[in-house]
C-alpha atoms as a PDB file:
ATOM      1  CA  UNK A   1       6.830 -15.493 -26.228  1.00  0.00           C
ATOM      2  CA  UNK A   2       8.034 -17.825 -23.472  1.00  0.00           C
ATOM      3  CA  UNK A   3      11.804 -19.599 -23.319  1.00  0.00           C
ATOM      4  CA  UNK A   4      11.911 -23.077 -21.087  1.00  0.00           C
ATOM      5  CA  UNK A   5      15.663 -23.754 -21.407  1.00  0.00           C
ATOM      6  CA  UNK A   6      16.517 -27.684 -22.715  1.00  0.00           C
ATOM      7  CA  UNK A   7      19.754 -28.970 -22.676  1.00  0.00           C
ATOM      8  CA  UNK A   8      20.478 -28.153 -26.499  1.00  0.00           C
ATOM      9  CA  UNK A   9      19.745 -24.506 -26.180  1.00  0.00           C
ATOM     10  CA  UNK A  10      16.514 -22.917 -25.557  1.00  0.00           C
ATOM     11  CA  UNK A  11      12.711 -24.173 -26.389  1.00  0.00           C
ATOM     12  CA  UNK A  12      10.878 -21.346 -27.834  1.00  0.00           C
ATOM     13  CA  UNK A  13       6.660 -21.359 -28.104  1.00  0.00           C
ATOM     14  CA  UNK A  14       4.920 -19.067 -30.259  1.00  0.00           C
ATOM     15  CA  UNK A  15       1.454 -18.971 -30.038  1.00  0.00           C
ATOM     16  CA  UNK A  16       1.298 -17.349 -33.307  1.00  0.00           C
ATOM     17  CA  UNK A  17       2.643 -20.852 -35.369  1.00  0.00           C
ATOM     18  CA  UNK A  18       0.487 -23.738 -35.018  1.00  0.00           C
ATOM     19  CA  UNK A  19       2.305 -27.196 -33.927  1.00  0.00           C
ATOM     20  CA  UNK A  20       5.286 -25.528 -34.648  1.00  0.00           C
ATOM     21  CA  UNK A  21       8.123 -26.130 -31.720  1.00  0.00           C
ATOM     22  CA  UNK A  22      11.681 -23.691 -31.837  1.00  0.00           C
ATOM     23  CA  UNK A  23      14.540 -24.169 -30.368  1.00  0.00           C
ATOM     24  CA  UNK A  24      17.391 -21.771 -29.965  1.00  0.00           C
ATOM     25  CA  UNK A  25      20.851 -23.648 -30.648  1.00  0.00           C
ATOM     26  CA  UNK A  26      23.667 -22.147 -29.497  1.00  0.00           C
ATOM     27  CA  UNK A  27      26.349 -23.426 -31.594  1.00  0.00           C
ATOM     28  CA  UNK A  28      26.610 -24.417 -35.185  1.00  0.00           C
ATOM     29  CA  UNK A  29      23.600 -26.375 -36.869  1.00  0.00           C
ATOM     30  CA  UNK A  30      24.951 -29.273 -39.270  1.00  0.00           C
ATOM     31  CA  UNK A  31      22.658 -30.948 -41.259  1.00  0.00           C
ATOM     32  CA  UNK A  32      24.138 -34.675 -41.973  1.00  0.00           C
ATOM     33  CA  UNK A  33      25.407 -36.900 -39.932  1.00  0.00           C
ATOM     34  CA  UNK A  34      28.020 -38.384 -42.724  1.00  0.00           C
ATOM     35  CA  UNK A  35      31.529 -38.481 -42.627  1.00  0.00           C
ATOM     36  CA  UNK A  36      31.849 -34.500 -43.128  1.00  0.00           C
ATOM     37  CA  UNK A  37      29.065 -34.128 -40.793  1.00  0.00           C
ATOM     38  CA  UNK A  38      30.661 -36.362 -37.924  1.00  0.00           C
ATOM     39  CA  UNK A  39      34.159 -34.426 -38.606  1.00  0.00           C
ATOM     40  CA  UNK A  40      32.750 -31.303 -38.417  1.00  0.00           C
ATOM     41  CA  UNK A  41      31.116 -31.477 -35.206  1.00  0.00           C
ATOM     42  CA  UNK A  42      34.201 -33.310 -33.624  1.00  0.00           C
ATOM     43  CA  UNK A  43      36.083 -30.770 -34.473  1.00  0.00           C
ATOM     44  CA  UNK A  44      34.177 -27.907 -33.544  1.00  0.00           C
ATOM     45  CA  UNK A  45      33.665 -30.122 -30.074  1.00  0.00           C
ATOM     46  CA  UNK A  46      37.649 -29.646 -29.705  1.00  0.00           C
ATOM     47  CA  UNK A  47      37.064 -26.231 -29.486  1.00  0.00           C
ATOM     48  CA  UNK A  48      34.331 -26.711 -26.971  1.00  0.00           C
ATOM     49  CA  UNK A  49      32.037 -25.037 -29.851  1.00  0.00           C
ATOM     50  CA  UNK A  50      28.902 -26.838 -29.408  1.00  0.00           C
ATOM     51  CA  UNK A  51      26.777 -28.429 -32.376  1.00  0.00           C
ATOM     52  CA  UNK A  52      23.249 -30.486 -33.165  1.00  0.00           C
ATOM     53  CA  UNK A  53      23.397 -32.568 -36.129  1.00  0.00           C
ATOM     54  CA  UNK A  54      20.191 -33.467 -37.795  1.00  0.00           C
ATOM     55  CA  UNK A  55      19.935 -36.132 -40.040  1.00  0.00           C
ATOM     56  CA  UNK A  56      16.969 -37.816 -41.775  1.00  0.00           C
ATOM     57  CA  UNK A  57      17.708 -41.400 -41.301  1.00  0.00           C
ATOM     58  CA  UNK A  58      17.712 -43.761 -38.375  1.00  0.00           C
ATOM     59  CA  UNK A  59      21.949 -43.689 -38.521  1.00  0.00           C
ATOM     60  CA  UNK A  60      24.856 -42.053 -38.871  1.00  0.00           C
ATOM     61  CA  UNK A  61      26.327 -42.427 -42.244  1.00  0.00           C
ATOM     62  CA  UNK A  62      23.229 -44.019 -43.950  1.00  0.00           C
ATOM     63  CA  UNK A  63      24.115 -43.748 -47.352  1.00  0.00           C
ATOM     64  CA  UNK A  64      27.116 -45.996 -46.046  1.00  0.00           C
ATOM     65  CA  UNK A  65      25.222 -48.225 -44.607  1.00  0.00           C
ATOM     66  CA  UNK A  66      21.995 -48.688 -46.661  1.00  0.00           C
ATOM     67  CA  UNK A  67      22.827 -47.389 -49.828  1.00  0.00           C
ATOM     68  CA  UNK A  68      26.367 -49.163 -51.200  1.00  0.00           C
ATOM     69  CA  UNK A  69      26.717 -53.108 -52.231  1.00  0.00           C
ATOM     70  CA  UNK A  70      28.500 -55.907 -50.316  1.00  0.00           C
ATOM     71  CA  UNK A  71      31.642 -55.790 -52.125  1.00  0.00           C
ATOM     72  CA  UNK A  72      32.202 -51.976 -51.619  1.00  0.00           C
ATOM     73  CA  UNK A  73      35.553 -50.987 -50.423  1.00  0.00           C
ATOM     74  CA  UNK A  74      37.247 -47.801 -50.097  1.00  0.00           C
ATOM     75  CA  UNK A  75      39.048 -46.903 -53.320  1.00  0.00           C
ATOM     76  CA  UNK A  76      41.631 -44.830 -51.839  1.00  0.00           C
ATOM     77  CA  UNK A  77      43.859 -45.535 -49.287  1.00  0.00           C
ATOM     78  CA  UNK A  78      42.686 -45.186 -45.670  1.00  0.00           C
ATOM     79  CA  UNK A  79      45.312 -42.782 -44.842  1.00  0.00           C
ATOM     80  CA  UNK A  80      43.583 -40.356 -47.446  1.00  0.00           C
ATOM     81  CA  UNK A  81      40.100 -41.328 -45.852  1.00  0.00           C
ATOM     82  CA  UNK A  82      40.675 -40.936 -42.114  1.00  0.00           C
ATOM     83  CA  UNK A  83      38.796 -38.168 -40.163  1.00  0.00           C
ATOM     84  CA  UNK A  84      40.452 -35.292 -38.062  1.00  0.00           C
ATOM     85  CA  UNK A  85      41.540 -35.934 -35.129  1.00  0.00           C
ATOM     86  CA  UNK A  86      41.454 -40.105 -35.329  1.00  0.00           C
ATOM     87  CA  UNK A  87      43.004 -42.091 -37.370  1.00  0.00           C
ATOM     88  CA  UNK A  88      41.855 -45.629 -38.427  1.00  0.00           C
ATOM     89  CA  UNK A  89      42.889 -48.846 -36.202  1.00  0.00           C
ATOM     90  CA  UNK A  90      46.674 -50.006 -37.441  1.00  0.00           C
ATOM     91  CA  UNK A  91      44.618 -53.135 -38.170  1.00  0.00           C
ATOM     92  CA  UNK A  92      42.962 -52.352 -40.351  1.00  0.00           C
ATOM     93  CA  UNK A  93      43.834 -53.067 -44.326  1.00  0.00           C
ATOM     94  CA  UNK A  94      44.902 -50.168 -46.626  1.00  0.00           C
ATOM     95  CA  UNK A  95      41.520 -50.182 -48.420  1.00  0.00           C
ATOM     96  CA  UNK A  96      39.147 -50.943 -45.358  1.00  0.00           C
ATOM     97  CA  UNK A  97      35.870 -52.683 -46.476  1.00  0.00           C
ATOM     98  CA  UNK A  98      32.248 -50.468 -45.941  1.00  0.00           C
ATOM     99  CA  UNK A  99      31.955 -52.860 -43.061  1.00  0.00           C
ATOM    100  CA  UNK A 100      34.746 -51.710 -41.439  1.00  0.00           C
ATOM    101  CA  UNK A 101      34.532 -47.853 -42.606  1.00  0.00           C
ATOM    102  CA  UNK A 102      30.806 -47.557 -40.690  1.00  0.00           C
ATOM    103  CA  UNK A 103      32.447 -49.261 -37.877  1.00  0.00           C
ATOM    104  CA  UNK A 104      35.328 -46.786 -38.052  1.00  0.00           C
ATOM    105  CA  UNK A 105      32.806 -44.113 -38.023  1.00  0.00           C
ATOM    106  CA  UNK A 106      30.326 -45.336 -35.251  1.00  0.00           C
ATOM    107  CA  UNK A 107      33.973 -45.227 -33.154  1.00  0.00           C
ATOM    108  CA  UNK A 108      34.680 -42.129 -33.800  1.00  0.00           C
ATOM    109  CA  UNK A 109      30.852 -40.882 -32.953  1.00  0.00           C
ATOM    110  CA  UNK A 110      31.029 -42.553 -29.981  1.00  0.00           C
ATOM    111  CA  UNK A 111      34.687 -40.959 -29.058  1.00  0.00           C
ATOM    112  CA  UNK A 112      33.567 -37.737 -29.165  1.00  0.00           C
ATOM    113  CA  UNK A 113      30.309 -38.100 -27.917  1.00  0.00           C
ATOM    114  CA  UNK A 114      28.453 -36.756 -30.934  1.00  0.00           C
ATOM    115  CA  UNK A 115      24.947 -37.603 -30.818  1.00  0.00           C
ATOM    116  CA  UNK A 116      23.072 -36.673 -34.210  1.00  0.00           C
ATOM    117  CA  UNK A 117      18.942 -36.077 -34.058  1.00  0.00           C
ATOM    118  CA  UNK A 118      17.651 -38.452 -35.967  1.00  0.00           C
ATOM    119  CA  UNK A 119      14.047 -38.679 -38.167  1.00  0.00           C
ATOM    120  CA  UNK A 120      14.914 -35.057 -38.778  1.00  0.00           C
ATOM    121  CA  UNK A 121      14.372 -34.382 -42.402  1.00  0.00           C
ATOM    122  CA  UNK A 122      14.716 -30.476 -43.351  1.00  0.00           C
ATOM    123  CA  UNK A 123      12.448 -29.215 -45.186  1.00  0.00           C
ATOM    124  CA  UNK A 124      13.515 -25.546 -45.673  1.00  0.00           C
ATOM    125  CA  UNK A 125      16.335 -23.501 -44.380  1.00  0.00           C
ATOM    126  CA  UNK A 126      15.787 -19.701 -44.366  1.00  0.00           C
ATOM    127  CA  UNK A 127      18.472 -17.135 -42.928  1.00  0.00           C
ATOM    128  CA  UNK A 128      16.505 -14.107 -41.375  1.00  0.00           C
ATOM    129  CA  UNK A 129      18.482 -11.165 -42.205  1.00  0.00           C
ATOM    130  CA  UNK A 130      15.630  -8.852 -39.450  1.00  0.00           C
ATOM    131  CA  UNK A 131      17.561 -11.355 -36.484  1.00  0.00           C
ATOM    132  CA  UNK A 132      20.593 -12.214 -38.195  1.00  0.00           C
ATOM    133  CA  UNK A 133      19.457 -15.879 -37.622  1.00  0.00           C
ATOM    134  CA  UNK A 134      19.326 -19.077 -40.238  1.00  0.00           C
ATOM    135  CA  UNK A 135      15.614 -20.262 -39.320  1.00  0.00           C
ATOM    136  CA  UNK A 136      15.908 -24.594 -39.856  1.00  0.00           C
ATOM    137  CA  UNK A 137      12.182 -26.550 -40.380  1.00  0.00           C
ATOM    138  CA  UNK A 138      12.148 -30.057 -40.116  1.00  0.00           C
ATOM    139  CA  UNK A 139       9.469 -32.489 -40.285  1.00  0.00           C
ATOM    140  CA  UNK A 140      10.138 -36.050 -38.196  1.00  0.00           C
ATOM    141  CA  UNK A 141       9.904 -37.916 -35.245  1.00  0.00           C
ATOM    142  CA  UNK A 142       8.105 -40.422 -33.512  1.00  0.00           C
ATOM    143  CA  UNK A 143       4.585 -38.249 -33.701  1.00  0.00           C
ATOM    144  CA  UNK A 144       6.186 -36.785 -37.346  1.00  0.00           C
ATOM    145  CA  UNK A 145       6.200 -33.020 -35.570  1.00  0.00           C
ATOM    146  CA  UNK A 146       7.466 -30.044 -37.084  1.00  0.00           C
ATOM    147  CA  UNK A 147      10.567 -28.338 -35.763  1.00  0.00           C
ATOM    148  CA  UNK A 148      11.936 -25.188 -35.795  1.00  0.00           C
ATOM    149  CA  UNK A 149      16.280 -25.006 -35.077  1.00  0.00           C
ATOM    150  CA  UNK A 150      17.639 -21.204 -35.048  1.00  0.00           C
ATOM    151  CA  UNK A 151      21.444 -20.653 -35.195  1.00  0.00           C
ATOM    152  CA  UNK A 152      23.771 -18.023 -36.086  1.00  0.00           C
ATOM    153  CA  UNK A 153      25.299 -20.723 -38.252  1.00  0.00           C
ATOM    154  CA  UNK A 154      24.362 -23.280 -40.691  1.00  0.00           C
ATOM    155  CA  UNK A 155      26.979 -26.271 -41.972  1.00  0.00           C
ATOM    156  CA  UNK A 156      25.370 -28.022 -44.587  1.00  0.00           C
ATOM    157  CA  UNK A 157      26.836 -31.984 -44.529  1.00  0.00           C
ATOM    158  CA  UNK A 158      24.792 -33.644 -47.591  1.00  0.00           C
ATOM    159  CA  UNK A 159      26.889 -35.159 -49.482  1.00  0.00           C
ATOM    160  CA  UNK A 160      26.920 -34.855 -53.227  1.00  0.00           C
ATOM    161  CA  UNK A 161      25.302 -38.863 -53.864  1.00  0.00           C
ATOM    162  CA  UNK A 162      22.458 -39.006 -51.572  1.00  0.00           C
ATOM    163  CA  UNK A 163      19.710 -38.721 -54.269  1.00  0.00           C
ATOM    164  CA  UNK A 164      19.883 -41.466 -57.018  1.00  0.00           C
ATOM    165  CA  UNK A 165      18.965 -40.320 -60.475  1.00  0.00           C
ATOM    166  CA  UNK A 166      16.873 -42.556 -62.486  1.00  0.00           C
ATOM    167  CA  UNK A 167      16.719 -41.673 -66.172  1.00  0.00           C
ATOM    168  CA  UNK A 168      13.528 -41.598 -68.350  1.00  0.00           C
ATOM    169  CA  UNK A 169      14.608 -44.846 -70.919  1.00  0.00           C
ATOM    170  CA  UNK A 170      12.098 -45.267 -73.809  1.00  0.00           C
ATOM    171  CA  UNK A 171      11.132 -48.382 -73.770  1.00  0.00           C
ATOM    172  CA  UNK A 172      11.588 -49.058 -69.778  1.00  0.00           C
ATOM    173  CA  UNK A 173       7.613 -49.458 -69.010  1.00  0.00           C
ATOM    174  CA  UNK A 174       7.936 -52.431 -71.939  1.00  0.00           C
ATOM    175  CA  UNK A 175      10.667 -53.505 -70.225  1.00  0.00           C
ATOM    176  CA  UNK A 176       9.090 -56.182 -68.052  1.00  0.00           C
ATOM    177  CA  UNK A 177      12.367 -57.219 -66.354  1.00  0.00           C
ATOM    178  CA  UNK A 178      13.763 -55.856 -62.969  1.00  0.00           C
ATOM    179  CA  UNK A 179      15.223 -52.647 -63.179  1.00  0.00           C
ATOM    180  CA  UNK A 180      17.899 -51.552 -59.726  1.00  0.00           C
ATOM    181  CA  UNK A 181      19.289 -48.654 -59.037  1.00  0.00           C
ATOM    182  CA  UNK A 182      22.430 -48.798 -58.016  1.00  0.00           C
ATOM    183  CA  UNK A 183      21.904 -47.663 -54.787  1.00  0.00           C
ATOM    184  CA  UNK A 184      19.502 -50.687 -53.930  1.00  0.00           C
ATOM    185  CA  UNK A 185      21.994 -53.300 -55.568  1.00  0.00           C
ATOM    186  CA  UNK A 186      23.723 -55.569 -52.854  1.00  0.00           C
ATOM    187  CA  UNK A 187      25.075 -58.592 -54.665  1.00  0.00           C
ATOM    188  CA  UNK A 188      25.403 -60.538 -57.755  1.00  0.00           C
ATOM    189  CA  UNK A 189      24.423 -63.485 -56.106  1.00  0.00           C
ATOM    190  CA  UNK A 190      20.462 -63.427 -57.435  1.00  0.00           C
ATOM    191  CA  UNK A 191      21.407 -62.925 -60.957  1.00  0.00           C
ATOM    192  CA  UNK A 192      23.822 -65.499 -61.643  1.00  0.00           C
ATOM    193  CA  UNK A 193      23.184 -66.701 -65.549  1.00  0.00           C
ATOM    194  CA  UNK A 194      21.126 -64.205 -66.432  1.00  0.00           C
ATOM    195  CA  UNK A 195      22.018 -61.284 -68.807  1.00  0.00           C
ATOM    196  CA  UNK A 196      22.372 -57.703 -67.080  1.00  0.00           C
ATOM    197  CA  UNK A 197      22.727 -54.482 -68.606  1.00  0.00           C
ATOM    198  CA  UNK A 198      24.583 -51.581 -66.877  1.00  0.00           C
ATOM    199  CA  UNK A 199      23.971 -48.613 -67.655  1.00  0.00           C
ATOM    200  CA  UNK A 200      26.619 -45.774 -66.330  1.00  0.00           C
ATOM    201  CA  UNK A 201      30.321 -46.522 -66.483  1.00  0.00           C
ATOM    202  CA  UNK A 202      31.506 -44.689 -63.116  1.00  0.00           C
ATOM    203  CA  UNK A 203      32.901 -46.038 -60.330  1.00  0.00           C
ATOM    204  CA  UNK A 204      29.990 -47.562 -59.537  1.00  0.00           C
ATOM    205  CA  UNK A 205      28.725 -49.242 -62.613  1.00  0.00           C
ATOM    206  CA  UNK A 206      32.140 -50.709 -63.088  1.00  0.00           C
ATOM    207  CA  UNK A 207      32.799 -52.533 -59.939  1.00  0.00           C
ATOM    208  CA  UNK A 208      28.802 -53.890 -60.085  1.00  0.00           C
ATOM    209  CA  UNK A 209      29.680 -55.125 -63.419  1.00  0.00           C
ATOM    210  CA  UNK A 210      32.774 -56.898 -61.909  1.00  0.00           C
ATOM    211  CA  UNK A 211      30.448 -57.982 -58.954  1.00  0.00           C
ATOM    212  CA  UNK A 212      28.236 -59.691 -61.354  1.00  0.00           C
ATOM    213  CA  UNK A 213      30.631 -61.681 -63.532  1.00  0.00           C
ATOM    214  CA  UNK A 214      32.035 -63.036 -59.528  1.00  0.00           C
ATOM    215  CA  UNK A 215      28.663 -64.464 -59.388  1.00  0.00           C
ATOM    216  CA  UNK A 216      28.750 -65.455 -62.956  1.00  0.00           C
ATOM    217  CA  UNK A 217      26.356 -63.562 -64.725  1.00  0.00           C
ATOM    218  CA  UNK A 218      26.118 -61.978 -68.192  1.00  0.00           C
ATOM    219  CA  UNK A 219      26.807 -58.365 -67.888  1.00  0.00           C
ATOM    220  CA  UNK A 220      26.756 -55.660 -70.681  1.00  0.00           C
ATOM    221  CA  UNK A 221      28.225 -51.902 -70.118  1.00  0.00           C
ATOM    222  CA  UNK A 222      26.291 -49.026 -71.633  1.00  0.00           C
ATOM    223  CA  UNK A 223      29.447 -46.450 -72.334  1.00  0.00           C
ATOM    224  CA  UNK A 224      27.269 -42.957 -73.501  1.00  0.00           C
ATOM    225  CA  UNK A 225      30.850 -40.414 -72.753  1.00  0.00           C
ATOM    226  CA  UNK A 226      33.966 -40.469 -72.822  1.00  0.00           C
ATOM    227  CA  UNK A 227      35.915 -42.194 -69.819  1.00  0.00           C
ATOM    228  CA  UNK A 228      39.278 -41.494 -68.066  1.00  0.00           C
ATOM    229  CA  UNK A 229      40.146 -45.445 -66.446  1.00  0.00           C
ATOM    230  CA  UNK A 230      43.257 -45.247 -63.836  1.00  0.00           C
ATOM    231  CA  UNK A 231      44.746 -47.807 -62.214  1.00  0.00           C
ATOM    232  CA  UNK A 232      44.146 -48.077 -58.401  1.00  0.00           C
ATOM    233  CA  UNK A 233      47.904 -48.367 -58.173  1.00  0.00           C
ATOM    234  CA  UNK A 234      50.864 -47.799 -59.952  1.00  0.00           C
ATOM    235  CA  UNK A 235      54.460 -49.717 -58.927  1.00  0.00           C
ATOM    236  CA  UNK A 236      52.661 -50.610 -55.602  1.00  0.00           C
ATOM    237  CA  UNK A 237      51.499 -46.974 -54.775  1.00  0.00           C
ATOM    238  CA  UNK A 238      48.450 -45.754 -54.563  1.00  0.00           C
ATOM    239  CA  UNK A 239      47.682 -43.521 -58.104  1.00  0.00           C
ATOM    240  CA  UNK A 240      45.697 -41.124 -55.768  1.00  0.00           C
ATOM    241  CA  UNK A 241      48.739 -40.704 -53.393  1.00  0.00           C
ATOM    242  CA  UNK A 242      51.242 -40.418 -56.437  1.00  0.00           C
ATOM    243  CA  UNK A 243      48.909 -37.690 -57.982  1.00  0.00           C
ATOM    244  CA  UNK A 244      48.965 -35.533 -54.567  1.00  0.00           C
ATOM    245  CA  UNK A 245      52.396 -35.984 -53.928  1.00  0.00           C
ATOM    246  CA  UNK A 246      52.965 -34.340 -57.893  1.00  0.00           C
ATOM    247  CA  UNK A 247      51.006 -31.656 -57.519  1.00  0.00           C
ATOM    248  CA  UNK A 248      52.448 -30.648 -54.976  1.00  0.00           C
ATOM    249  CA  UNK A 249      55.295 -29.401 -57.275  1.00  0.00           C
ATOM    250  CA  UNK A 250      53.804 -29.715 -60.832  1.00  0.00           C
ATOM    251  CA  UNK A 251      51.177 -28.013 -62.946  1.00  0.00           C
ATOM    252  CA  UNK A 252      47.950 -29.921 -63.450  1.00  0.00           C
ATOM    253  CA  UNK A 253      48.728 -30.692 -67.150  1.00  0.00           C
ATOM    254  CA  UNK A 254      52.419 -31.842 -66.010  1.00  0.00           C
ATOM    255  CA  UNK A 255      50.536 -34.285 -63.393  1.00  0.00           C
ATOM    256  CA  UNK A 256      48.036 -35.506 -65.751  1.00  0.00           C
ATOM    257  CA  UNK A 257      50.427 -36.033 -68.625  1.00  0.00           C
ATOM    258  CA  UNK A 258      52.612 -38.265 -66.456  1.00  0.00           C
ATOM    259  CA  UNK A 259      48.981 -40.530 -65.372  1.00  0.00           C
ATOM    260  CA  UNK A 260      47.999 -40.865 -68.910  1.00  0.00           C
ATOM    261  CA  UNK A 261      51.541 -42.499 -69.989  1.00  0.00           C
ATOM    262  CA  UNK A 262      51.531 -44.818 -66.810  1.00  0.00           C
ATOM    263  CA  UNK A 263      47.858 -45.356 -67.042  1.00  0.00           C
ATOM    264  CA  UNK A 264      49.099 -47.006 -70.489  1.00  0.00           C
ATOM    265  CA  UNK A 265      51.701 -48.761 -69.211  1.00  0.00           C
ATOM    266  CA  UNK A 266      49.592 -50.407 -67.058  1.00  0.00           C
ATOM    267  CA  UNK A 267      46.194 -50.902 -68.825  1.00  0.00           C
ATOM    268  CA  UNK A 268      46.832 -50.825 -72.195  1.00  0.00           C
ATOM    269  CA  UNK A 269      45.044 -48.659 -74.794  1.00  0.00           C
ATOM    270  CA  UNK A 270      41.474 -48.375 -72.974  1.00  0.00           C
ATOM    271  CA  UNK A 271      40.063 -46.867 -76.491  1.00  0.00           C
ATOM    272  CA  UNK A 272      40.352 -50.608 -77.866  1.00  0.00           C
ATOM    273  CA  UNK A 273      38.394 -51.979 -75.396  1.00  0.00           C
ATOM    274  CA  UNK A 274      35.668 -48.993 -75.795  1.00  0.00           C
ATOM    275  CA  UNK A 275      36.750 -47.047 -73.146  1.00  0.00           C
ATOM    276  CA  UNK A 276      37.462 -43.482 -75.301  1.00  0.00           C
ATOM    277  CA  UNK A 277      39.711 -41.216 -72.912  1.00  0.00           C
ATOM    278  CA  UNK A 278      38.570 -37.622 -72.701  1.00  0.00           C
ATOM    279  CA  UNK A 279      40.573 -34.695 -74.882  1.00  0.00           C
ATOM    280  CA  UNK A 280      40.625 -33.196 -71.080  1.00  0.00           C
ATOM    281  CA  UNK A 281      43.479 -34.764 -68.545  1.00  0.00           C
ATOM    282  CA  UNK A 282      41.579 -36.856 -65.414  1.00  0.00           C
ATOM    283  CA  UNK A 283      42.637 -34.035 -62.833  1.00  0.00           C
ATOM    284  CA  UNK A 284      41.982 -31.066 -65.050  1.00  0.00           C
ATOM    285  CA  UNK A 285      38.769 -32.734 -66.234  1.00  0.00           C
ATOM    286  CA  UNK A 286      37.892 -33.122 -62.251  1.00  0.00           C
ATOM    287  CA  UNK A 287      38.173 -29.788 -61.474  1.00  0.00           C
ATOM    288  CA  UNK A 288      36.772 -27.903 -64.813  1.00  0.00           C
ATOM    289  CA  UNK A 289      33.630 -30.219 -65.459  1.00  0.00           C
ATOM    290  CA  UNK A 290      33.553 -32.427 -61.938  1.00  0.00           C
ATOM    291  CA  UNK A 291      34.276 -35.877 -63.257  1.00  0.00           C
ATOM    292  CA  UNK A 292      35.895 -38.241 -61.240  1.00  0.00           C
ATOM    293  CA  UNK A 293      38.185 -40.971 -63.082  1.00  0.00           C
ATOM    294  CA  UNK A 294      37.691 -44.644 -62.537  1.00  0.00           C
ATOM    295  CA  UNK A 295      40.008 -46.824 -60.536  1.00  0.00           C
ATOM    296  CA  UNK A 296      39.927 -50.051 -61.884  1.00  0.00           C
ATOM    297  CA  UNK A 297      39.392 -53.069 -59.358  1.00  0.00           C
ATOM    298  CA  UNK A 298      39.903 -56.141 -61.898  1.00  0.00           C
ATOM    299  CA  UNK A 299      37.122 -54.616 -64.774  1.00  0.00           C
ATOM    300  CA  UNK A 300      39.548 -54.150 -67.459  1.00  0.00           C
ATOM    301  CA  UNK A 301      40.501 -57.455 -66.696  1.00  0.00           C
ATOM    302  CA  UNK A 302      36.779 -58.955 -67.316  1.00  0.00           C
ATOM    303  CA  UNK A 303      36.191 -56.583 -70.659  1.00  0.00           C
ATOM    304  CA  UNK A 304      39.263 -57.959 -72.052  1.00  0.00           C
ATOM    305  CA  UNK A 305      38.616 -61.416 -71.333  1.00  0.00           C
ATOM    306  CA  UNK A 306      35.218 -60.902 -73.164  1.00  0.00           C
ATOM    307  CA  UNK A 307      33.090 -61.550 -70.169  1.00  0.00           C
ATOM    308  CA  UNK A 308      31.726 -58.507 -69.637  1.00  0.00           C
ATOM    309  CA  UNK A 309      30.523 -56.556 -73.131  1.00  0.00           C
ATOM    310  CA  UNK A 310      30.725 -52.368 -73.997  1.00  0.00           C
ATOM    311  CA  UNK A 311      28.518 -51.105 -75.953  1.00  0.00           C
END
């Protein structure tokens, strides 16, 4: 086995694997180059740790910037958003659009010099307990090579979205209309008039459904469980930033009681409108089943108003 050392570590050729190349990392491997990705490898560069970031797309933050619609803004405040060791431009508004968040984020790549390997998709990670080494293949590139990365340490950056999840719908190959994902809507603009079902009453499906009746369309909401609908903000403050601020002193069910009553203040009795609130509180239902609450943009607004239907 020979070494030739490269600038990332150390290139290692083993006649034994065929069109295989390996390469020795020194520091940390991180495998994303989202916004966990980007803050973990700035911060370990602090520490004058080295890193190499692999990611699979073409960019940094790719689900950001291929994967959301126009309108998409951040629903929590940017002070709850911001990276280590950076903070977003004063200039910025309190919920920066995705526009301005990939722009925040290209910044901060460029600050601290991170520069991610891109093309790299992994195929397989394997730690080899004979070396004490995690053994990384990828598959990628301009001639769409296989790679070997070995580290002492693996961060794995994902993200918990990255794959969409389209459902097997009797009826669907009948269908004969358009059917989106999510993840490949952009705007409203090409379905104005024309009657749109949603299905999936998260965050996302609520603001497209909003999207669409901006660019007058005909939407419908398919509601299959039970909901928990917050306001974004509550007497001017953020409901996120209230919520933190409680728990830092109060039990979960003490902190979820409190949303529940000012979520009804502000909204109204969601139930009526088709919206059935969980027997579980919206932080205690977070953290025992995963389930993030909605922050309503303006879609209440459109369900009550009858332009936008729940079924």
């Amino acid at each position: 086995m020979e070494f030739v050392t490269e600038t990332l570590g150390k290139r290692i050729h083993d006649p034994y694997v065929e069109e295989t190349r390996c390469l020795m990392i020194p520091g940390p491997i991180i495998v994303g180059s989202g916004p966990s990705g980007l803050a973990t490898a700035a911060c370990l560069k602090s520490r004058d740790i080295p890193s190499l970031i692999l990611e699979r797309s073409t960019c940094i933050a790719s689900l950001w910037q291929h994967k959301t619609y126009d309108r998409l803004r951040l629903h929590l405040p940017k002070d709850f958003c911001e990276l280590p060791l950076m903070p977003f431009p004063s200039s910025y508004p309190t919920y920066p659009t995705k526009q301005q968040f990939v722009q925040y984020l290209e910044s901060y790549a460029e600050h601290f010099d991170l520069k991610p390997v891109f093309n790299q998709t992994v195929e397989e990670a394997k730690f080899d307990r004979r070396c004490g080494l995690w053994r990384v293949r990828t598959t990628g590139g301009k001639k769409d090579e296989t790679m070997e990365y070995v580290s002492r340490w693996l961060v794995v950056a994902t993200g918990e979205n990255a794959e969409e999840v389209m459902p097997e719908i009797d009826g669907i190959p009948d269908f004969g209309g358009p059917i989106l994902h999510t993840s490949s809507y952009k705007s409203g603009e090409i379905f104005s008039e024309k009657k749109i079902l949603v299905v999936g009453c998260g965050n996302s499906g609520m603001e497209v459904c909003l999207d669409l009746c901006n660019f007058n369309a005909l939407p419908s909401l398919v509601v299959r469980d039970s909901v928990h609908v917050l306001p974004q903000e509550m007497l001017g403050i953020s409901t996120f930033g209230i919520s933190t601020s409680l728990l830092k002193w109060f039990p979960v069910h003490v902190v979820d009681r409190f949303l529940l009553r000012m979520s009804r203040l502000v909204l109204g009795d969601t139930d009526r409108l088709g919206l059935v609130r969980p027997k579980l509180g919206p932080l205690e239902r977070k953290i025992k089943c995963g389930k993030t609450p909605v922050l309503d943009v303006g879609t209440l607004a459109k369900i009550r108003s009858g332009h936008i239907k729940v079924h």
